[in-house]
N, C-alpha and C. Protein backbone atom coordinates (compact mmCIF):
# COMPACT_ATOMS: atom_id res chain seq x y z
N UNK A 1 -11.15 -25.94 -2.05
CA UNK A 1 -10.27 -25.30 -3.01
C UNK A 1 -9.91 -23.91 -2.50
N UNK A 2 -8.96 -23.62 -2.59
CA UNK A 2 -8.25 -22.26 -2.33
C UNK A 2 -8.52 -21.62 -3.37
N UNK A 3 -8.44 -20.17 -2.63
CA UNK A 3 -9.02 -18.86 -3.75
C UNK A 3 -7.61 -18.09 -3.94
N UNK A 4 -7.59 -17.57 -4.70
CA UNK A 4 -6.27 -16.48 -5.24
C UNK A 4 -6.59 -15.37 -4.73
N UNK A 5 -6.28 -14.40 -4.36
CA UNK A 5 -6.68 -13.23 -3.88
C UNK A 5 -5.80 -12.43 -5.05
N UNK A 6 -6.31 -11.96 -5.76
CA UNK A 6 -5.76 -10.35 -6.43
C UNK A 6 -5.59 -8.71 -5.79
N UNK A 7 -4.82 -8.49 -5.75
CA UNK A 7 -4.41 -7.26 -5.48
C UNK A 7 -4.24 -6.17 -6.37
N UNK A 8 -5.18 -5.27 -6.34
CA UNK A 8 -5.01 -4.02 -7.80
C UNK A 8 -4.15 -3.09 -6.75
N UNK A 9 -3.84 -1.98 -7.91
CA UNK A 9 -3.04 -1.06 -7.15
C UNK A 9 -3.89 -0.15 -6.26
N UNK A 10 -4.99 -0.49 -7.07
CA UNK A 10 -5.91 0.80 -6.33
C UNK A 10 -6.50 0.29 -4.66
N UNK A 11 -6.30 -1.05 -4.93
CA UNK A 11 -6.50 -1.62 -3.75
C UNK A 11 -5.44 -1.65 -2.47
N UNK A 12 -4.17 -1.60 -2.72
CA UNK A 12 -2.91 -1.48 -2.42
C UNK A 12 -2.88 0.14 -1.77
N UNK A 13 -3.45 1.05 -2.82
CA UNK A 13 -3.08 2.41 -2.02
C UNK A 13 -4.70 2.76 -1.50
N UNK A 14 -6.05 2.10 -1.54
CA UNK A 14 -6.99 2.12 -0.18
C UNK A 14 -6.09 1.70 1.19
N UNK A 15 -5.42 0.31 1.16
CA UNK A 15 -5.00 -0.16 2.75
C UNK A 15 -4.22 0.95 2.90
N UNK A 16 -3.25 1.72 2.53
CA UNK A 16 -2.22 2.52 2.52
C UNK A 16 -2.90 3.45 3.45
N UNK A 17 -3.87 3.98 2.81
CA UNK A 17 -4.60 5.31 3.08
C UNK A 17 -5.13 4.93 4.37
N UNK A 18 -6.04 4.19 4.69
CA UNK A 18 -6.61 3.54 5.49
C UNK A 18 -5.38 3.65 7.26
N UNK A 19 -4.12 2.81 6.81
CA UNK A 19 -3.56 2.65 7.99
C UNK A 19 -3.09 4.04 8.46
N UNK A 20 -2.89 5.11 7.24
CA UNK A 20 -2.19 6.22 7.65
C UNK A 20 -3.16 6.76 8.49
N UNK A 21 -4.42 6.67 7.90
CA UNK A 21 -5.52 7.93 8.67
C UNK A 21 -5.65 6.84 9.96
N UNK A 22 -5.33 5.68 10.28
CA UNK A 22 -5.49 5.10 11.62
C UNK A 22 -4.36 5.84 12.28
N UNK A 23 -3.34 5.62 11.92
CA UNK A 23 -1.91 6.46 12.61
C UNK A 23 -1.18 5.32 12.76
N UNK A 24 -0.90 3.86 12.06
CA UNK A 24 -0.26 2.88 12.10
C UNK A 24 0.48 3.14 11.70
N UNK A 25 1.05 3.97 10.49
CA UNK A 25 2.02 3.96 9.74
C UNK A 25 2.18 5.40 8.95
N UNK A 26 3.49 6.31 8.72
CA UNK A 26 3.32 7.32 8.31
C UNK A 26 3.50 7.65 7.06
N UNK A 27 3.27 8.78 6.66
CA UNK A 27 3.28 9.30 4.82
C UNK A 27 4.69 8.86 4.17
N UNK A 28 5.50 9.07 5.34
CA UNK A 28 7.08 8.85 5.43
C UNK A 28 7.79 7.74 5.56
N UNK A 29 7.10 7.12 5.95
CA UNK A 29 7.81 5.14 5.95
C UNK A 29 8.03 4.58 4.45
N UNK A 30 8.58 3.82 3.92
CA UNK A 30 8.48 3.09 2.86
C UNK A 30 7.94 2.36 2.99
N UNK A 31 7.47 2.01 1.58
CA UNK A 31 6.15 0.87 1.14
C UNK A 31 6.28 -0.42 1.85
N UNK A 32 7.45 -0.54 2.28
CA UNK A 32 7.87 -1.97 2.24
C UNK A 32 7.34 -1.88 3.48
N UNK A 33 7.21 -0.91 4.83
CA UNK A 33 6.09 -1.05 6.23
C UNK A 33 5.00 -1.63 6.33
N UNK A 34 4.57 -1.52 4.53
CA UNK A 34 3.17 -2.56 4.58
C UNK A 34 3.13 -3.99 4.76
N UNK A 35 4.00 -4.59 4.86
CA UNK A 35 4.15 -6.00 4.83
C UNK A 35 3.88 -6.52 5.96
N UNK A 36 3.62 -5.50 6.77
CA UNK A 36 3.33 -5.85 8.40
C UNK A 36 2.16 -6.04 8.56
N UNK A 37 1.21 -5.41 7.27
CA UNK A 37 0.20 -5.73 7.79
C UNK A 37 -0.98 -6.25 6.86
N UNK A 38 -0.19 -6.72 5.90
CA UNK A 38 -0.72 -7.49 4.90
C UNK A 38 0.15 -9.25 5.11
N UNK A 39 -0.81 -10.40 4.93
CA UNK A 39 -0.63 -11.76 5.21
C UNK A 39 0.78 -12.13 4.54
N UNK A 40 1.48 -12.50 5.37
CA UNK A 40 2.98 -12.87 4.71
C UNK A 40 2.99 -13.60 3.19
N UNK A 41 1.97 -14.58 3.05
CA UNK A 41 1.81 -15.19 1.95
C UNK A 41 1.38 -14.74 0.85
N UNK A 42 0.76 -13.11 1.09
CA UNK A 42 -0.27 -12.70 -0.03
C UNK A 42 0.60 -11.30 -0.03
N UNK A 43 1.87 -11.14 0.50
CA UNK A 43 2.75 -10.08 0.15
C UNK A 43 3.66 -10.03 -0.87
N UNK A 44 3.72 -11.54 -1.77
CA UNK A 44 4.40 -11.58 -2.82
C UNK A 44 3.15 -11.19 -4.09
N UNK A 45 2.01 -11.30 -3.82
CA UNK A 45 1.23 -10.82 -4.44
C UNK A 45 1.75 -9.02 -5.07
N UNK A 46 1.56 -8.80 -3.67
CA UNK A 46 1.28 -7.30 -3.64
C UNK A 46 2.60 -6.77 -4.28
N UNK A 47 3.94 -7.35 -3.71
CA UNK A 47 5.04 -6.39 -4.25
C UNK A 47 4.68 -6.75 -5.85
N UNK A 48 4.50 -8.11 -6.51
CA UNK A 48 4.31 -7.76 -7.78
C UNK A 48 3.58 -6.62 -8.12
N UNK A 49 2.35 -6.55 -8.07
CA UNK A 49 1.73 -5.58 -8.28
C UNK A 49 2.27 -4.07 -8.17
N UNK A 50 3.20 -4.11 -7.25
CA UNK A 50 3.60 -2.60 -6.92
C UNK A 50 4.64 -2.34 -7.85
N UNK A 51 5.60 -3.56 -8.24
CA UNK A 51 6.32 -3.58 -9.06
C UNK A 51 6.25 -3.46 -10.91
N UNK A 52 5.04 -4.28 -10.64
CA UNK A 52 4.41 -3.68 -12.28
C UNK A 52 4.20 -2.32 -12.38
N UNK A 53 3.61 -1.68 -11.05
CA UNK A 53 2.98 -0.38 -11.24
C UNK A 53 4.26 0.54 -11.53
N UNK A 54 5.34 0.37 -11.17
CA UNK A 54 6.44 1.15 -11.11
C UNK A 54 7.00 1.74 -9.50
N UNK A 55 6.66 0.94 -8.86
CA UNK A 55 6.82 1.42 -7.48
C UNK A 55 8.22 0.55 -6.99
N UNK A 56 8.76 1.31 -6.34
CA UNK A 56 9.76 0.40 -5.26
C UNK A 56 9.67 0.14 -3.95
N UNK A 57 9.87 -0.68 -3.24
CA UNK A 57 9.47 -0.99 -1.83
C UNK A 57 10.37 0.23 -1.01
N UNK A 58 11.38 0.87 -1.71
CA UNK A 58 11.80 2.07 -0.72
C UNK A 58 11.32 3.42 -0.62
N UNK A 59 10.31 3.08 -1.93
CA UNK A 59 9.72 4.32 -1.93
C UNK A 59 8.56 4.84 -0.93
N UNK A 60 8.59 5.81 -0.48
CA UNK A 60 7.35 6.86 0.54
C UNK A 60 6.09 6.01 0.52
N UNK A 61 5.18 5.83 1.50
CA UNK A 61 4.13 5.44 1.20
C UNK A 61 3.38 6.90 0.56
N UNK A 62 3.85 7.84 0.84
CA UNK A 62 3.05 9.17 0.45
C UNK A 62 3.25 8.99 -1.08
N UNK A 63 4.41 8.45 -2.06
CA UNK A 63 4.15 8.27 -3.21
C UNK A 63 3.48 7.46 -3.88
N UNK A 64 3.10 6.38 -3.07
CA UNK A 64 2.23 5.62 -3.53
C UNK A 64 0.51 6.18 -3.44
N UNK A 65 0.56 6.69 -2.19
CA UNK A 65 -1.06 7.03 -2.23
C UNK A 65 -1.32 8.46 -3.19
N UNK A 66 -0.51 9.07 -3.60
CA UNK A 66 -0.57 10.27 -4.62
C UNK A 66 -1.05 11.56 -4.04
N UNK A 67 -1.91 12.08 -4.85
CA UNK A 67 -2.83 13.53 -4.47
C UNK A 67 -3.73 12.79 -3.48
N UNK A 68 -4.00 14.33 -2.65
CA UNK A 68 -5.16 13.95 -1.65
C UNK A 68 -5.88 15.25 -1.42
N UNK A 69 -6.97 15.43 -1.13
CA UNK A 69 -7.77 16.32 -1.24
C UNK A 69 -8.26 16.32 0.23
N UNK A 70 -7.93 17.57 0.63
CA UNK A 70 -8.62 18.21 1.99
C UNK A 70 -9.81 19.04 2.12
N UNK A 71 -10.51 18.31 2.98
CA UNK A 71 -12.07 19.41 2.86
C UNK A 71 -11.90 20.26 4.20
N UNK A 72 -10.93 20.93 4.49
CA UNK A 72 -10.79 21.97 5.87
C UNK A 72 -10.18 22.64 4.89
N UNK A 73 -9.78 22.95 3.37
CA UNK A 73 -8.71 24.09 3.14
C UNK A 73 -10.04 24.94 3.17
């Protein structure tokens, strides 16, 4: 039996965060860059989710991941 995979938002802006601090992808790309690296099949998942949240796929990934807190200020 196949499993469903759920996608929260909060889970959506961990990978976010995650690829930026790798350097895959920048603050500045739109959301929709993520699709590259989330499973083609489990990306209709996710835009729902982003879409409930109020997000658009053209929007910044920097708006999706929000405030961020630096421990060098």
């Amino acid at each position: 039996m196949l499993q469903s995979l759920q996608y929260s938002i909060d889970v959506i802006r961990d990978e976010a965060r995650h690829l930026v601090q790798r350097g895959s992808v920048s603050r500045q790309q739109p959301i929709y860059t993520l699709c590259k690296y989330i499973p083609a099949r489990e990306w209709t998942l996710v835009e729902c989710e982003l879409e409930a949240s109020g997000y658009l796929l053209r929007d910044r990934i920097s708006d999706l991941m929000g405030r961020e807190d630096w421990d060098n200020d």
